[in-house]
PDB file of N, CA and C in Angstrom:
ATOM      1  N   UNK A   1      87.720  85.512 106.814  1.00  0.00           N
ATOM      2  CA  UNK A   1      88.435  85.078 105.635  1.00  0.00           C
ATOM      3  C   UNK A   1      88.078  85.996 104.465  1.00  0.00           C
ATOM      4  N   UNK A   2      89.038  86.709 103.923  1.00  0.00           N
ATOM      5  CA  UNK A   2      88.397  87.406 102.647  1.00  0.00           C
ATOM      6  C   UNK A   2      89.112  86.082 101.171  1.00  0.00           C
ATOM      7  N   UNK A   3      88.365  85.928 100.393  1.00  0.00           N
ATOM      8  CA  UNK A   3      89.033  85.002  99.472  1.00  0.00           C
ATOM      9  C   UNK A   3      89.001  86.186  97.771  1.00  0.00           C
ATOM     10  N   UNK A   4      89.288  85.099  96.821  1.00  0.00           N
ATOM     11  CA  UNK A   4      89.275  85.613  95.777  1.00  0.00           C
ATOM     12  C   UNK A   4      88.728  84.952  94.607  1.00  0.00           C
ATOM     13  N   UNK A   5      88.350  85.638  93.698  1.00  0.00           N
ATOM     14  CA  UNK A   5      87.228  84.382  92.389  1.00  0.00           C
ATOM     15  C   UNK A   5      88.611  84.156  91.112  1.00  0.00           C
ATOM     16  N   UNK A   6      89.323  83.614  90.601  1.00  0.00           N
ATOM     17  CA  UNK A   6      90.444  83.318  89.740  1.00  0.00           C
ATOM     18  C   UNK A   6      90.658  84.415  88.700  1.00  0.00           C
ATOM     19  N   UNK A   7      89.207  85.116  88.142  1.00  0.00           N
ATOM     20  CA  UNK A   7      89.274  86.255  87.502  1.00  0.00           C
ATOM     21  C   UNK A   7      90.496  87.223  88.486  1.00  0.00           C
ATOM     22  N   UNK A   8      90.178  87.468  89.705  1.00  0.00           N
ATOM     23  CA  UNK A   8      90.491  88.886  90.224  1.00  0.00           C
ATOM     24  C   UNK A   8      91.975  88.535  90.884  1.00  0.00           C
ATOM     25  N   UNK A   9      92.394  87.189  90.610  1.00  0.00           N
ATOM     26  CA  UNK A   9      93.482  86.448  91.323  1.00  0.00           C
ATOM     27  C   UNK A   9      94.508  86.673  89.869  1.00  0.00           C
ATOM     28  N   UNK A  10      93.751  86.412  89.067  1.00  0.00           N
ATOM     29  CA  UNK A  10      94.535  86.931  87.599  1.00  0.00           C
ATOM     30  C   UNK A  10      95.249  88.074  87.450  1.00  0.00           C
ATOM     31  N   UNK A  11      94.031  88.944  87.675  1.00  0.00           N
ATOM     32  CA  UNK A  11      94.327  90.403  87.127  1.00  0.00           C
ATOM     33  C   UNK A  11      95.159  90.613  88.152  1.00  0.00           C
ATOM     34  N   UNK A  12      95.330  90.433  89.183  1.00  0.00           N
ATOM     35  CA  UNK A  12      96.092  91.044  90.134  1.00  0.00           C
ATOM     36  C   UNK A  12      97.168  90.167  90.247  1.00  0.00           C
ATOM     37  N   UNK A  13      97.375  89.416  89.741  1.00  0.00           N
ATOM     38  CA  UNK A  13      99.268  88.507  89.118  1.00  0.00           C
ATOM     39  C   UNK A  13      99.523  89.000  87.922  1.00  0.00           C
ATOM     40  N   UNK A  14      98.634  89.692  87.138  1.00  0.00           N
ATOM     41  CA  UNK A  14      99.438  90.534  86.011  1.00  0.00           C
ATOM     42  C   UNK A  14     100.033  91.733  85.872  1.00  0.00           C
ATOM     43  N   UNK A  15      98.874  92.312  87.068  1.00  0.00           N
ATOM     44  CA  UNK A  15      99.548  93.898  87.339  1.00  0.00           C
ATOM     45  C   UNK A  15     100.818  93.361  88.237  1.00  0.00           C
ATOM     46  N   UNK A  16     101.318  92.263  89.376  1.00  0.00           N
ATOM     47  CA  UNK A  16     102.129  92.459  90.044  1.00  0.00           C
ATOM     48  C   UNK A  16     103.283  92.143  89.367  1.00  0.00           C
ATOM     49  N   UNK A  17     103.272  91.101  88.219  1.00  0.00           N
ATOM     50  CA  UNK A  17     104.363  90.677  87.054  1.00  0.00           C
ATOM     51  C   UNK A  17     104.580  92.068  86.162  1.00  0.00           C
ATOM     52  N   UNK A  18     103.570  92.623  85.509  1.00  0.00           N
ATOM     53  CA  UNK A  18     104.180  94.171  84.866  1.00  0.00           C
ATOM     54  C   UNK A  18     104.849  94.928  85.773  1.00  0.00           C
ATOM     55  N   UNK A  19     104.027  95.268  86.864  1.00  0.00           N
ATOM     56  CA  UNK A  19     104.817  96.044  88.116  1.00  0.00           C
ATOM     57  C   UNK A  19     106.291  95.755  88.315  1.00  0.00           C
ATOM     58  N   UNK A  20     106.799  94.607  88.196  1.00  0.00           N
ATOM     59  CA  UNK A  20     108.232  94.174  88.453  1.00  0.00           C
ATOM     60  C   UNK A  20     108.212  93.635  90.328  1.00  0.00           C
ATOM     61  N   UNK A  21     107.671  93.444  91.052  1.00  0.00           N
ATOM     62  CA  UNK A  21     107.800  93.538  92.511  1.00  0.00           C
ATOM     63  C   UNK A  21     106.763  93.233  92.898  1.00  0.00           C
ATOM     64  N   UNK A  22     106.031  93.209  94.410  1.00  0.00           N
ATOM     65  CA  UNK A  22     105.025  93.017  95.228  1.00  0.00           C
ATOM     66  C   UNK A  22     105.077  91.865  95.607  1.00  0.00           C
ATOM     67  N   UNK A  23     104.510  91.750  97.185  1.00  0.00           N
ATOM     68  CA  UNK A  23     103.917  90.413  97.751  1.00  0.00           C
ATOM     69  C   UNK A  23     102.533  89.867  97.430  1.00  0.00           C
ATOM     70  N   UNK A  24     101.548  91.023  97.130  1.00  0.00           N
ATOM     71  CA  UNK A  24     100.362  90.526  96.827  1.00  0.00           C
ATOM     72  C   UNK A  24      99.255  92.119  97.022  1.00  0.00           C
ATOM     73  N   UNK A  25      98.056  91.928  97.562  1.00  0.00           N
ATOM     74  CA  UNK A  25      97.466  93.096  97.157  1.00  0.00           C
ATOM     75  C   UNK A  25      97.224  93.791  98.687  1.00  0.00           C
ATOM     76  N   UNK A  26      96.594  95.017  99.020  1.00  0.00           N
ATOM     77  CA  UNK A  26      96.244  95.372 100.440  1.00  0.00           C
ATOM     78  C   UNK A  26      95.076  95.723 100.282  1.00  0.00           C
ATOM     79  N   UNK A  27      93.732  95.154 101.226  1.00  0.00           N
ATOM     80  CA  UNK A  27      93.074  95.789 101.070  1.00  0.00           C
ATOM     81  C   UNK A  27      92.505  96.311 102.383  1.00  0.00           C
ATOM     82  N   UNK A  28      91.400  96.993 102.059  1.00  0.00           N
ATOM     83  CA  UNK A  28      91.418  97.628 103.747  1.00  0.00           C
ATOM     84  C   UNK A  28      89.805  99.040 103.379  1.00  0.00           C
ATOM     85  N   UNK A  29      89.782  99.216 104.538  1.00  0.00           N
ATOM     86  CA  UNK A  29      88.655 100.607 104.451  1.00  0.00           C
ATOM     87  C   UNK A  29      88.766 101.535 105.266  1.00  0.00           C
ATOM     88  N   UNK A  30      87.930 102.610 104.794  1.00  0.00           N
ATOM     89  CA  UNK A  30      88.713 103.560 105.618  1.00  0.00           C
ATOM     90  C   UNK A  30      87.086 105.172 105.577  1.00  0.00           C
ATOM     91  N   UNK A  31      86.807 105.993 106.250  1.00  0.00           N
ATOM     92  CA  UNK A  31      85.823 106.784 106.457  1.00  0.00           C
ATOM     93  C   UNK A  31      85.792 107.303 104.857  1.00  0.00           C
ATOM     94  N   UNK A  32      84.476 107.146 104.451  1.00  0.00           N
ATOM     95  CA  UNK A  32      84.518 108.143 103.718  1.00  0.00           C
ATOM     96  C   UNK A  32      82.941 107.877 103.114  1.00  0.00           C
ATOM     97  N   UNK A  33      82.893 108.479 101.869  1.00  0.00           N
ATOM     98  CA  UNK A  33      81.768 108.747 101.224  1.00  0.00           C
ATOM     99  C   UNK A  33      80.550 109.134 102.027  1.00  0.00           C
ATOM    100  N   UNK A  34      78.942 109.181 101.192  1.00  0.00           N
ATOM    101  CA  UNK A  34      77.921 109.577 101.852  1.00  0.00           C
ATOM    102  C   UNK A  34      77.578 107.976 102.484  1.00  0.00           C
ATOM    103  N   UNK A  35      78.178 106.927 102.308  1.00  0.00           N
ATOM    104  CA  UNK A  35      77.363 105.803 102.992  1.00  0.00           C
ATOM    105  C   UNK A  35      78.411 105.738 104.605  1.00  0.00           C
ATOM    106  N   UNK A  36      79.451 106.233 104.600  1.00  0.00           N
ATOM    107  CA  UNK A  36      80.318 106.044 105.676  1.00  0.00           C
ATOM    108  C   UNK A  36      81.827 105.399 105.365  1.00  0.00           C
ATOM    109  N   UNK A  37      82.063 104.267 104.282  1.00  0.00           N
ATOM    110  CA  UNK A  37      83.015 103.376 104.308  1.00  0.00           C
ATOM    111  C   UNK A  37      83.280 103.246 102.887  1.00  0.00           C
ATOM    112  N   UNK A  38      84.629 103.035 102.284  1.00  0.00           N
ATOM    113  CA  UNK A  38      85.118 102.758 101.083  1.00  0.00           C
ATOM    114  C   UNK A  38      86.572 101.903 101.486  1.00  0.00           C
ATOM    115  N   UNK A  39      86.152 101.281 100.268  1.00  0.00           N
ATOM    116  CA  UNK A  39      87.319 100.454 100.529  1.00  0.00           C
ATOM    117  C   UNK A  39      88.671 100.919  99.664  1.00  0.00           C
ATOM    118  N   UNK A  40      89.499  99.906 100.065  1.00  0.00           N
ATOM    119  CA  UNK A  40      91.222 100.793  99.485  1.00  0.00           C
ATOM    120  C   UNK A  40      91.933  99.256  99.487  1.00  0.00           C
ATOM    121  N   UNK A  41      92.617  99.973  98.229  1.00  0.00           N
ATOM    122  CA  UNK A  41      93.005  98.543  97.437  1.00  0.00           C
ATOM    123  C   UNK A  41      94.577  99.142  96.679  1.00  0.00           C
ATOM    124  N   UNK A  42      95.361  98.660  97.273  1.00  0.00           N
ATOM    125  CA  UNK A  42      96.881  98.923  96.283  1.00  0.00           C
ATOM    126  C   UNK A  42      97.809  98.116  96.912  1.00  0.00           C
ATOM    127  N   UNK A  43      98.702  97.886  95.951  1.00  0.00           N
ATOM    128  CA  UNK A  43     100.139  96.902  96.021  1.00  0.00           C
ATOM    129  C   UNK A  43     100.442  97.041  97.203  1.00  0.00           C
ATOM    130  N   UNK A  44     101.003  95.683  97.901  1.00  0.00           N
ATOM    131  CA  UNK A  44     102.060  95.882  99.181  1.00  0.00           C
ATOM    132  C   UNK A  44     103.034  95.045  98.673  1.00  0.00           C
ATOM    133  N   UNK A  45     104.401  95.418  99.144  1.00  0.00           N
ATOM    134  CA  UNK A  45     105.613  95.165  99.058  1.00  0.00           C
ATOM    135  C   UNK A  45     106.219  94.815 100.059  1.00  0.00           C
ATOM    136  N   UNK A  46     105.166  94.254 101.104  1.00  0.00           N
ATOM    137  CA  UNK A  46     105.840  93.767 102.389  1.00  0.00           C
ATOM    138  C   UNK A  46     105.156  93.386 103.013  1.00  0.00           C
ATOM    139  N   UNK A  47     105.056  92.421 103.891  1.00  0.00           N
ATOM    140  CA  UNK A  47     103.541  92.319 105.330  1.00  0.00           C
ATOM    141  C   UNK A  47     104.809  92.902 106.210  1.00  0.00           C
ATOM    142  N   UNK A  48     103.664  92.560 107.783  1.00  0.00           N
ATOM    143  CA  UNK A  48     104.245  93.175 109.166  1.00  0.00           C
ATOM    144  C   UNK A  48     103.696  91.658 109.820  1.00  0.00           C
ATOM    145  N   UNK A  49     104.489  91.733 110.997  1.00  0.00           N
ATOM    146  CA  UNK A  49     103.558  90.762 111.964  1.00  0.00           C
ATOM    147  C   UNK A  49     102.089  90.939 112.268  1.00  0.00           C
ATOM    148  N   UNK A  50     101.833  92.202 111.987  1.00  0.00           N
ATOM    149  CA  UNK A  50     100.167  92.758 112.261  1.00  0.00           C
ATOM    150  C   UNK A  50      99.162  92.354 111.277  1.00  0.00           C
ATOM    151  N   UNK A  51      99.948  92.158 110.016  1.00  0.00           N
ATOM    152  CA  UNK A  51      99.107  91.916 109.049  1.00  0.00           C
ATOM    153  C   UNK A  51      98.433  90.624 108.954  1.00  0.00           C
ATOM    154  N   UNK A  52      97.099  90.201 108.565  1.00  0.00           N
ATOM    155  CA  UNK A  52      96.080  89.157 108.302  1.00  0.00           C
ATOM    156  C   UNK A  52      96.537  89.012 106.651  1.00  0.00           C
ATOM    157  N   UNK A  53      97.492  87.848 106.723  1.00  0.00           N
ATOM    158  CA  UNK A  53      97.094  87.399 105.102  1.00  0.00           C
ATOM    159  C   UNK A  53      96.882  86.260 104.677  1.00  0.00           C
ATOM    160  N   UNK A  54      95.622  86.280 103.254  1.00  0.00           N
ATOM    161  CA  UNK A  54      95.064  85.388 102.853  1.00  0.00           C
ATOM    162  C   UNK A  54      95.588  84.898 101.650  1.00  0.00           C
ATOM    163  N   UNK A  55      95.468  83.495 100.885  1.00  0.00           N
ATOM    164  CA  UNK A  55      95.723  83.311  99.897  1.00  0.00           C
ATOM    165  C   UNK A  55      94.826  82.914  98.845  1.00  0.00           C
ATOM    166  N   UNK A  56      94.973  83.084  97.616  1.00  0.00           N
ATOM    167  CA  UNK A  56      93.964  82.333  96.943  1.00  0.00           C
ATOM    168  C   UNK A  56      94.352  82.539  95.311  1.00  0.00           C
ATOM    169  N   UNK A  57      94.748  81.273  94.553  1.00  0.00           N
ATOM    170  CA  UNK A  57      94.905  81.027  93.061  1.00  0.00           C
ATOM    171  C   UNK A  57      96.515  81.660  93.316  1.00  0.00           C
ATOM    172  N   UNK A  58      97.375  81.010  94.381  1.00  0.00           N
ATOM    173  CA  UNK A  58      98.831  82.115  94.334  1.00  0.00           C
ATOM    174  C   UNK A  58      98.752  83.345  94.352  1.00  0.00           C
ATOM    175  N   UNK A  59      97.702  84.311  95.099  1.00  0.00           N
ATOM    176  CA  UNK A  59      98.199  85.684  95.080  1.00  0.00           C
ATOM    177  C   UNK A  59      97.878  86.009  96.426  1.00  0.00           C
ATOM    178  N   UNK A  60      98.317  87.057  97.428  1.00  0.00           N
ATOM    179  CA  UNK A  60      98.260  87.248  98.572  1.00  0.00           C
ATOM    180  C   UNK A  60      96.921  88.204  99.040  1.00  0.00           C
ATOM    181  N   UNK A  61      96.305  88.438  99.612  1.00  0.00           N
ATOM    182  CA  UNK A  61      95.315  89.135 100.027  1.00  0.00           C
ATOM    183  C   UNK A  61      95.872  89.586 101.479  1.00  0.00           C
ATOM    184  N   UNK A  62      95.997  91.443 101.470  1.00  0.00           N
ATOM    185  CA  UNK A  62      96.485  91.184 103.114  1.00  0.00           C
ATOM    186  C   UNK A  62      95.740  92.702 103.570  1.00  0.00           C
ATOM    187  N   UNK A  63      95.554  92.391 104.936  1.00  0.00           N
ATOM    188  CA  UNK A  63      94.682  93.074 105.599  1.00  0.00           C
ATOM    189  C   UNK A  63      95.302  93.710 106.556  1.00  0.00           C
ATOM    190  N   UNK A  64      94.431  94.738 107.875  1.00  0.00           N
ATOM    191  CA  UNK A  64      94.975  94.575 108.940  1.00  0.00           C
ATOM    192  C   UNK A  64      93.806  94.322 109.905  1.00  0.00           C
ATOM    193  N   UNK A  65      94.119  94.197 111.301  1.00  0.00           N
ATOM    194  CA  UNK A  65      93.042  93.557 112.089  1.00  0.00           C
ATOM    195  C   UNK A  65      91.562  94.862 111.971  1.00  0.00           C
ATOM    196  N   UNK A  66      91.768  95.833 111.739  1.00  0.00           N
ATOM    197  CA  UNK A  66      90.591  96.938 111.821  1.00  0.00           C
ATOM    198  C   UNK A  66      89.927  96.777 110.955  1.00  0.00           C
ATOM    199  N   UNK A  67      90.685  96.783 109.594  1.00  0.00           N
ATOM    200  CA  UNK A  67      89.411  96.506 108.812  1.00  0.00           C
ATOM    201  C   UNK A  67      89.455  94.781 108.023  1.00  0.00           C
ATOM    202  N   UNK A  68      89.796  94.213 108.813  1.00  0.00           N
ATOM    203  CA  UNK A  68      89.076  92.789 108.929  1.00  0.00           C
ATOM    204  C   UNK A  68      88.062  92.739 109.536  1.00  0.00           C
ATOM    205  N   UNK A  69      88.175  93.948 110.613  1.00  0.00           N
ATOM    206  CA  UNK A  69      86.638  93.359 110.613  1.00  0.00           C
ATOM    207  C   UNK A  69      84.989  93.514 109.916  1.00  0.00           C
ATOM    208  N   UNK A  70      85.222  94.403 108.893  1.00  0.00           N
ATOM    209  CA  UNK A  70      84.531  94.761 107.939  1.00  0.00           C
ATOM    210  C   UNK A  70      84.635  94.236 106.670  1.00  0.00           C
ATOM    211  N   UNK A  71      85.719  93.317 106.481  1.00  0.00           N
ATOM    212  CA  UNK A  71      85.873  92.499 105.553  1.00  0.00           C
ATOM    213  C   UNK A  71      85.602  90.631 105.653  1.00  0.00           C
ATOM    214  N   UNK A  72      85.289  90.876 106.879  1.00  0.00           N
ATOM    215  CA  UNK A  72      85.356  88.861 106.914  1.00  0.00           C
ATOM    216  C   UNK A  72      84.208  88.753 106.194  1.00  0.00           C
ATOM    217  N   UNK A  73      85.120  87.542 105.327  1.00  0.00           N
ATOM    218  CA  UNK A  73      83.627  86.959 104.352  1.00  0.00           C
ATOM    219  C   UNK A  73      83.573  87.195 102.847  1.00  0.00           C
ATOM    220  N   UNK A  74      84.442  88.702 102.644  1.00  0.00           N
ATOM    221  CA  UNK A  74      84.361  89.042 101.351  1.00  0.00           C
ATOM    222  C   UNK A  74      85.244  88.188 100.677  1.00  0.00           C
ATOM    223  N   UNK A  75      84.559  88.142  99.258  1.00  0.00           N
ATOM    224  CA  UNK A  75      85.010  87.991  98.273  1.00  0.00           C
ATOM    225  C   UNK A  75      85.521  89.119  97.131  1.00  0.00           C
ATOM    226  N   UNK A  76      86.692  88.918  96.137  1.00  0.00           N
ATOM    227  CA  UNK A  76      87.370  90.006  95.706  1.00  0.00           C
ATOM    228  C   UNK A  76      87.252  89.147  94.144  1.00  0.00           C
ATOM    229  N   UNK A  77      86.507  89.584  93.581  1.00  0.00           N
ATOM    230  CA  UNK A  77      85.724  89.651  91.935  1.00  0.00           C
ATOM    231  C   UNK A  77      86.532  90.837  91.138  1.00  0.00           C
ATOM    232  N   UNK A  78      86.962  90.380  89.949  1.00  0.00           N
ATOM    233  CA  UNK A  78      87.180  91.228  88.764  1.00  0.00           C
ATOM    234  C   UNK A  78      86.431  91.224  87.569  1.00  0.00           C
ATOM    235  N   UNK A  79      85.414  92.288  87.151  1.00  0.00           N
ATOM    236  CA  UNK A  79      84.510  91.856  86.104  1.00  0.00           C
ATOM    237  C   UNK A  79      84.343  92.786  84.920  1.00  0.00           C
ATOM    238  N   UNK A  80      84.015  92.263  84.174  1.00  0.00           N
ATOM    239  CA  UNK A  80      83.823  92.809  83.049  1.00  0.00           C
ATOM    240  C   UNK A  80      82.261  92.925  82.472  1.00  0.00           C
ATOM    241  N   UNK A  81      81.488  94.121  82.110  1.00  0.00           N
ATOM    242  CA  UNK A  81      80.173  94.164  81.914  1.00  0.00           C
ATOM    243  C   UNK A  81      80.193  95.069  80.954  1.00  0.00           C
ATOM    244  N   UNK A  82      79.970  95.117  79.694  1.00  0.00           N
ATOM    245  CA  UNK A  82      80.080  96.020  78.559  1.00  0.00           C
ATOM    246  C   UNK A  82      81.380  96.836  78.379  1.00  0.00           C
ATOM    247  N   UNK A  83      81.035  98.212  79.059  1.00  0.00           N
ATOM    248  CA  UNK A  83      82.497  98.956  78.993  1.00  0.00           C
ATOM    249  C   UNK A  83      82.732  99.330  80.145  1.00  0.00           C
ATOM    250  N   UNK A  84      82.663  98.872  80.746  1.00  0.00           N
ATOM    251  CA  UNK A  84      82.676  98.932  82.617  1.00  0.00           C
ATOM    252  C   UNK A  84      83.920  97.410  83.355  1.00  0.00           C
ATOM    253  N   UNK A  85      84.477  97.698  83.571  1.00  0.00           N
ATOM    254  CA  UNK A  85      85.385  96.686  84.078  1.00  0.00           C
ATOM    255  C   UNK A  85      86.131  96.827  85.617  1.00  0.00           C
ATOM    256  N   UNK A  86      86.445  96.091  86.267  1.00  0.00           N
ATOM    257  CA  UNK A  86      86.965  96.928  87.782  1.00  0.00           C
ATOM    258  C   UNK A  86      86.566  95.496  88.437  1.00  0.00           C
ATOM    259  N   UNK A  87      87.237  95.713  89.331  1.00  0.00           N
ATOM    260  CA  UNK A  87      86.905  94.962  90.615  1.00  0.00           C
ATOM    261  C   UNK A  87      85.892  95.034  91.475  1.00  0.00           C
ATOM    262  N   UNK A  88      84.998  94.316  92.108  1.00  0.00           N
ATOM    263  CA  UNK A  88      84.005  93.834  92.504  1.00  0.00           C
ATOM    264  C   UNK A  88      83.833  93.097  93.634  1.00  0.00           C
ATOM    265  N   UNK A  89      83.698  94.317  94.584  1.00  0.00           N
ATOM    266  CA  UNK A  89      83.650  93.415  96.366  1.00  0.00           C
ATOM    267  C   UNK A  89      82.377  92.857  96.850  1.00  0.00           C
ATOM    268  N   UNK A  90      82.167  91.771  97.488  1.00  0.00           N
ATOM    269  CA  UNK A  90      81.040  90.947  97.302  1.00  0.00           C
ATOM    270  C   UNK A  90      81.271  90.645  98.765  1.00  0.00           C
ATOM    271  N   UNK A  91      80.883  92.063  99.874  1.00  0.00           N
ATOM    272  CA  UNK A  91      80.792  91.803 100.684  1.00  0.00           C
ATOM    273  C   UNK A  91      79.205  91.733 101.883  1.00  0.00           C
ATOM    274  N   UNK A  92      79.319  90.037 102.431  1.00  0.00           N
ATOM    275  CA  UNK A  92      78.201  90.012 102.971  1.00  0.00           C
ATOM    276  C   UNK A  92      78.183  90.576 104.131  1.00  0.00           C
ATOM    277  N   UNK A  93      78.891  91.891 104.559  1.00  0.00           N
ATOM    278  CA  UNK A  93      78.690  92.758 106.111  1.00  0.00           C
ATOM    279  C   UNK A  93      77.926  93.827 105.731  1.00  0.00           C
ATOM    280  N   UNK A  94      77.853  94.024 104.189  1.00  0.00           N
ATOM    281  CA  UNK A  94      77.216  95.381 104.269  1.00  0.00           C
ATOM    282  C   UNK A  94      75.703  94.985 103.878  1.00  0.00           C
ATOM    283  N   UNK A  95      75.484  96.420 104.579  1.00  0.00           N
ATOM    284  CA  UNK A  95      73.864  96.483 104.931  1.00  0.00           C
ATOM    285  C   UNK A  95      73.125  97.485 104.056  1.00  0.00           C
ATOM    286  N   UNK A  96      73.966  98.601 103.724  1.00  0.00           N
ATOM    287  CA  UNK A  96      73.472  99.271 102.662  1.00  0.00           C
ATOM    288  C   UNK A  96      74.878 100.256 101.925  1.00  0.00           C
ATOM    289  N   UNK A  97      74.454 100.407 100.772  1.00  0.00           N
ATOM    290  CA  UNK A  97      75.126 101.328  99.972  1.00  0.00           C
ATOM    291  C   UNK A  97      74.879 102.467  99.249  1.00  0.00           C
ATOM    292  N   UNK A  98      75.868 103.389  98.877  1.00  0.00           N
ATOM    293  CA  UNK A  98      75.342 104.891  98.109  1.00  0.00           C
ATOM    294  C   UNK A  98      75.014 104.336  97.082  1.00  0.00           C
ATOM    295  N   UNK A  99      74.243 105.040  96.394  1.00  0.00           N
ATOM    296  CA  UNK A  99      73.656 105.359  94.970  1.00  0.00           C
ATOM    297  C   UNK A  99      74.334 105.242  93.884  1.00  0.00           C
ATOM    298  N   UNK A 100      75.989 105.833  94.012  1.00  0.00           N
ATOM    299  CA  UNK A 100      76.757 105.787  93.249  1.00  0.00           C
ATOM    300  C   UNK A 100      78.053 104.426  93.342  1.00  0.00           C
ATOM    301  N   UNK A 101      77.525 103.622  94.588  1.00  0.00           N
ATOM    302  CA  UNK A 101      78.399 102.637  94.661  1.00  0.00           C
ATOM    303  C   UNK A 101      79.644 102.851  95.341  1.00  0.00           C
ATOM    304  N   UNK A 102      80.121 103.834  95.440  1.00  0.00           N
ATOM    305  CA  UNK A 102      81.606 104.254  95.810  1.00  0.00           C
ATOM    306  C   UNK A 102      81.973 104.137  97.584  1.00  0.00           C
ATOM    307  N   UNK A 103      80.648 103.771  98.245  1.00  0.00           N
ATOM    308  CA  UNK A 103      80.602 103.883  99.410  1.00  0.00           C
ATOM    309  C   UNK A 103      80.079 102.551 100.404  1.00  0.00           C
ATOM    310  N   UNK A 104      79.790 102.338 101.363  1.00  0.00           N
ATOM    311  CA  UNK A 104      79.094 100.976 102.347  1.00  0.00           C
ATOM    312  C   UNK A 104      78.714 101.628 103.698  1.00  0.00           C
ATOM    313  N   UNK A 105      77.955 100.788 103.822  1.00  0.00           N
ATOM    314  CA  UNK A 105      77.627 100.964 105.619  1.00  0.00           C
ATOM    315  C   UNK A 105      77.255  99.854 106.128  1.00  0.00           C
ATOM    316  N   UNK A 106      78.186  99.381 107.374  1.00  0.00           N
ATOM    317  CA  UNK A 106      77.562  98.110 108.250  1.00  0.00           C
ATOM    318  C   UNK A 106      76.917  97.802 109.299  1.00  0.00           C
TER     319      UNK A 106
END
């Protein structure tokens, strides 16, 4: 189950109302950085039968089965901390992370 905290369920019904369109958000991961894994996050405008989607505060969360499995569990946070603002994955699979944050490993 990936869910969402009402902050990040917000922000992401405001960008999809300015946007004009969308079903809800995609998220997903994919190789990269020095820890191995980053995640990826942008508008979808459609599911598939393949797709895993979640709901939470009316907005869609959708996945696909690969990287569900690196996502069960997370939570999807939008925060604000001085002048730093962004979204905030609060996932309990990972085991460690880069230095700079931009990365995961499970």
């Amino acid at each position: 189950m990936i869910t969402l905290t009402e902050s990040a369920a917000a922000h992401i019904q405001n960008f999809l109302n300015n946007r004009g369109k969308g079903v809800g958000i995609r998220l997903g991961v994919k190789t990269s950085g020095c820890s191995g894994m980053a995640y990826t996050l942008e508008f979808a405008d459609e599911t598939t039968e393949d797709d895993i989607v979640f709901e939470g505060f009316g907005v869609k969360v959708i996945t696909d089965a690969k990287s569900h499995a690196y996502l069960d569990g997370t939570e999807l946070d939008y925060t604000k901390e001085g002048l730093q603002e962004g979204f905030k994955f609060n996932n309990p699979n990972v085991k460690d992370e880069c230095g700079c944050g931009e990365s995961f490993h499970v």
